[in-house]
C-alpha atoms as a PDB file:
ATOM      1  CA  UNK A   1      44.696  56.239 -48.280  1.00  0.00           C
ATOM      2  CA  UNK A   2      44.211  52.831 -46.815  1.00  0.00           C
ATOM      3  CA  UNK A   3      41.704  50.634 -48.647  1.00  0.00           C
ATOM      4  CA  UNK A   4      39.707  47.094 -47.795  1.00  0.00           C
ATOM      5  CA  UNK A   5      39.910  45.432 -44.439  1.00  0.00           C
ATOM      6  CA  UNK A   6      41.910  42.103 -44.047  1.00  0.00           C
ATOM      7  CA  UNK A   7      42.563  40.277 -41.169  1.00  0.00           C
ATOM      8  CA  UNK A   8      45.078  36.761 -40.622  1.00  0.00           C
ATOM      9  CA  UNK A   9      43.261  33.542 -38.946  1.00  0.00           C
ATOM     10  CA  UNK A  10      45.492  31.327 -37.495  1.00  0.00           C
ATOM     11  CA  UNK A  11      43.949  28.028 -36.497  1.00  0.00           C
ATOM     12  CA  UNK A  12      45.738  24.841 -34.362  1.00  0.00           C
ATOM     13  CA  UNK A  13      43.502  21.852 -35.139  1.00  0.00           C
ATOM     14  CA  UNK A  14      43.224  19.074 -32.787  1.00  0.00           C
ATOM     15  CA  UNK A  15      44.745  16.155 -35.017  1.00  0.00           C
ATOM     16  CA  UNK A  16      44.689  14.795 -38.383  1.00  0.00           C
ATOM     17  CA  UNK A  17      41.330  13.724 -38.587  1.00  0.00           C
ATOM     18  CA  UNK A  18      39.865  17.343 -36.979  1.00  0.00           C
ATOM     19  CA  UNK A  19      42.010  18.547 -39.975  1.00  0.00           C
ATOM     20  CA  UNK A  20      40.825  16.853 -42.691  1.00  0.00           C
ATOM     21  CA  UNK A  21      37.042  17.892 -41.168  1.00  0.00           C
ATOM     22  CA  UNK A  22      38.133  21.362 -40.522  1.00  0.00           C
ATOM     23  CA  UNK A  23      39.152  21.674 -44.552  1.00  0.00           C
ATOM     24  CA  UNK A  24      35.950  19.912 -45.339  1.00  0.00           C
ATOM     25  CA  UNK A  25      33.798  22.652 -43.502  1.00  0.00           C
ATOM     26  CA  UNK A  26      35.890  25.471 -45.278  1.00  0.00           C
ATOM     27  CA  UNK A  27      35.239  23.866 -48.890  1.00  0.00           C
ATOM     28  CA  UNK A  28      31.294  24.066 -48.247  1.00  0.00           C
ATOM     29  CA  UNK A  29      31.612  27.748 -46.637  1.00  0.00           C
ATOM     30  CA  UNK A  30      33.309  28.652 -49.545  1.00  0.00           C
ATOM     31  CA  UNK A  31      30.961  27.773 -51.606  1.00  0.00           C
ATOM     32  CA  UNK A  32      28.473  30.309 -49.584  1.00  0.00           C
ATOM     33  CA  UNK A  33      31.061  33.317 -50.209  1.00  0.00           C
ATOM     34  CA  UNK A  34      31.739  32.844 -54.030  1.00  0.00           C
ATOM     35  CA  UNK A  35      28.208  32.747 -54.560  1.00  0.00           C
ATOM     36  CA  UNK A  36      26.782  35.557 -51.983  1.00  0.00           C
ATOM     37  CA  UNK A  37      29.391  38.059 -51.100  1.00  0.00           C
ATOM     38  CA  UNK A  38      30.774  40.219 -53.566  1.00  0.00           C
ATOM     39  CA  UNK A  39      32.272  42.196 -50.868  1.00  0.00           C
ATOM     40  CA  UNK A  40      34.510  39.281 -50.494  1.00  0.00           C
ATOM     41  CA  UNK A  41      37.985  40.017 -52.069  1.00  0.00           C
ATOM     42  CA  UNK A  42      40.201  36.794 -50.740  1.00  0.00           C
ATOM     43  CA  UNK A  43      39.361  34.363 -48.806  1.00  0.00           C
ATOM     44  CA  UNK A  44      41.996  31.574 -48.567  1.00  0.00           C
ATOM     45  CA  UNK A  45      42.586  28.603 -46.490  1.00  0.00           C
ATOM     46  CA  UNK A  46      46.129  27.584 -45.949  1.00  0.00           C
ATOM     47  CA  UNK A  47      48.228  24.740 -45.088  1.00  0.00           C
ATOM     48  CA  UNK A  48      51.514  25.838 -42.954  1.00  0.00           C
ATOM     49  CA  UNK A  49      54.272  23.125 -44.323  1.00  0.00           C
ATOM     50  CA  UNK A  50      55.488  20.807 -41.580  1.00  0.00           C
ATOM     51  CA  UNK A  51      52.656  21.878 -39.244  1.00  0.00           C
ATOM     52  CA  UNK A  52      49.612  19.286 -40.158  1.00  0.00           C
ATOM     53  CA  UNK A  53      47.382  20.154 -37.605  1.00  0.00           C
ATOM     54  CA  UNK A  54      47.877  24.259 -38.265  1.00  0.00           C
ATOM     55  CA  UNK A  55      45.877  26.435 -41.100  1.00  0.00           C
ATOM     56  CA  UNK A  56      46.310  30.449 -41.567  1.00  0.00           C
ATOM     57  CA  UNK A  57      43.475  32.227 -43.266  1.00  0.00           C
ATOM     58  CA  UNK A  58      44.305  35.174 -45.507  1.00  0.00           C
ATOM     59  CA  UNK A  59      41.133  37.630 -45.608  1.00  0.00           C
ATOM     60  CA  UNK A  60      40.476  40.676 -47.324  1.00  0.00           C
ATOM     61  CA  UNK A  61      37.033  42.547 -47.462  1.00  0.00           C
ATOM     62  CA  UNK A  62      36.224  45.851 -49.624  1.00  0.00           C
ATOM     63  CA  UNK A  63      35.785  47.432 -46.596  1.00  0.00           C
ATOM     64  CA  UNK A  64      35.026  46.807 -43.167  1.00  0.00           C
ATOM     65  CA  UNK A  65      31.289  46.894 -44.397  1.00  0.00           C
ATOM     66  CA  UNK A  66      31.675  43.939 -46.302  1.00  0.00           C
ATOM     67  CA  UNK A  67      33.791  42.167 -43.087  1.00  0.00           C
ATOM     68  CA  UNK A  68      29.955  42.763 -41.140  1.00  0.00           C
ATOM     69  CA  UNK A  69      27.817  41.311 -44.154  1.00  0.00           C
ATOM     70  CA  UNK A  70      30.513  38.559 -44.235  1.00  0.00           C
ATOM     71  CA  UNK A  71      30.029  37.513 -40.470  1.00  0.00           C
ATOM     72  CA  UNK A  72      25.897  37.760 -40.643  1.00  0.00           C
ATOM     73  CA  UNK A  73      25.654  35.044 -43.877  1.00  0.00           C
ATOM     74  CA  UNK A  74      24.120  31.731 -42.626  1.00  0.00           C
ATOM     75  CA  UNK A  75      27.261  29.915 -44.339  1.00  0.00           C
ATOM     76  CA  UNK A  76      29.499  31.666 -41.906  1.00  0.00           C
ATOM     77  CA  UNK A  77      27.747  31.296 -39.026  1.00  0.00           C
ATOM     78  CA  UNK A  78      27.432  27.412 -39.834  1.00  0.00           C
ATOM     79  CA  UNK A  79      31.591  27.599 -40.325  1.00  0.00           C
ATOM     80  CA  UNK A  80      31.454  29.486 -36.703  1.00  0.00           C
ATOM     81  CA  UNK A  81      29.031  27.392 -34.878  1.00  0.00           C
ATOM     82  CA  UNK A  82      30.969  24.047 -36.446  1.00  0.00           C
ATOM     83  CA  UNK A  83      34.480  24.608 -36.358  1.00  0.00           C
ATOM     84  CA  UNK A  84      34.824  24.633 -32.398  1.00  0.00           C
ATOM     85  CA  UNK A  85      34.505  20.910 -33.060  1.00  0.00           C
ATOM     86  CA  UNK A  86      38.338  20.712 -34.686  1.00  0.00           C
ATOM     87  CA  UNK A  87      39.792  23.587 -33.149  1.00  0.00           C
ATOM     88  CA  UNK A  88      42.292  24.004 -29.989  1.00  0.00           C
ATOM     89  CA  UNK A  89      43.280  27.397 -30.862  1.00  0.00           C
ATOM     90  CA  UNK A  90      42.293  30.424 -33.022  1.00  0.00           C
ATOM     91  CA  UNK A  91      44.409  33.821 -33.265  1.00  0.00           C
ATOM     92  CA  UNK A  92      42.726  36.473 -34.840  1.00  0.00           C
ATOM     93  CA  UNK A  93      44.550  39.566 -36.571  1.00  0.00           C
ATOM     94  CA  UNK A  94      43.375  42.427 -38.115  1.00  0.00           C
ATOM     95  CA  UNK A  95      45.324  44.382 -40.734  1.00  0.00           C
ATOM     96  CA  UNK A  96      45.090  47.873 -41.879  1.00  0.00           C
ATOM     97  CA  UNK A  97      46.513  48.216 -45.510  1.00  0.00           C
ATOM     98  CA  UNK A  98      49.838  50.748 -45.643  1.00  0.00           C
ATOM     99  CA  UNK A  99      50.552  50.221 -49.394  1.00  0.00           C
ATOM    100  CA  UNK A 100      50.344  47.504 -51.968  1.00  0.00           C
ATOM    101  CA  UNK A 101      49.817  46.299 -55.483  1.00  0.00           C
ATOM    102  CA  UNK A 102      46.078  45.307 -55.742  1.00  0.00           C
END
């Protein structure tokens, strides 16, 4: 049976300095998620090596449940409202778990 919800963000940031904002923004919203969501399983930024201006988010959620309470927290709609500023491009998507060590 298939268990938590994830999903894979990939962002392309406008330039170095939208970059070095954008990872700024995701330190402070992270602060928001360790200390409200339980629900929360992973929540990583990434760098992709030899793309500067590129990040990938890796997110999992208890369940799809958790995803919802996730998107209605004031820190992530401050990350959602702000990050339009240093993004060109988002790609959004959503995983279904097949099998895995957890």
């Amino acid at each position: 049976m298939a268990a938590g919800f994830g999903l894979v963000v990939r962002f392309t940031l406008h330039d170095a300095d939208a970059a070095r904002d954008f990872d700024e923004l995701v330190m402070r919203t992270l602060e928001g998620i360790r200390a409200h969501e339980s629900g929360t399983v992973v929540y990583v930024n990434h760098r992709v090596p030899g793309e500067h201006n590129a990040r990938v988010f890796y997110e999992l959620y208890e369940d799809r449940a958790a995803f919802d309470a996730h998107e209605r927290q004031p820190h992530t709609r401050h990350f959602l409202e702000q990050r339009e500023k240093y993004v060109a491009d988002t790609q959004v998507t959503f995983l279904e778990q097949i099998d895995g060590k957890v």
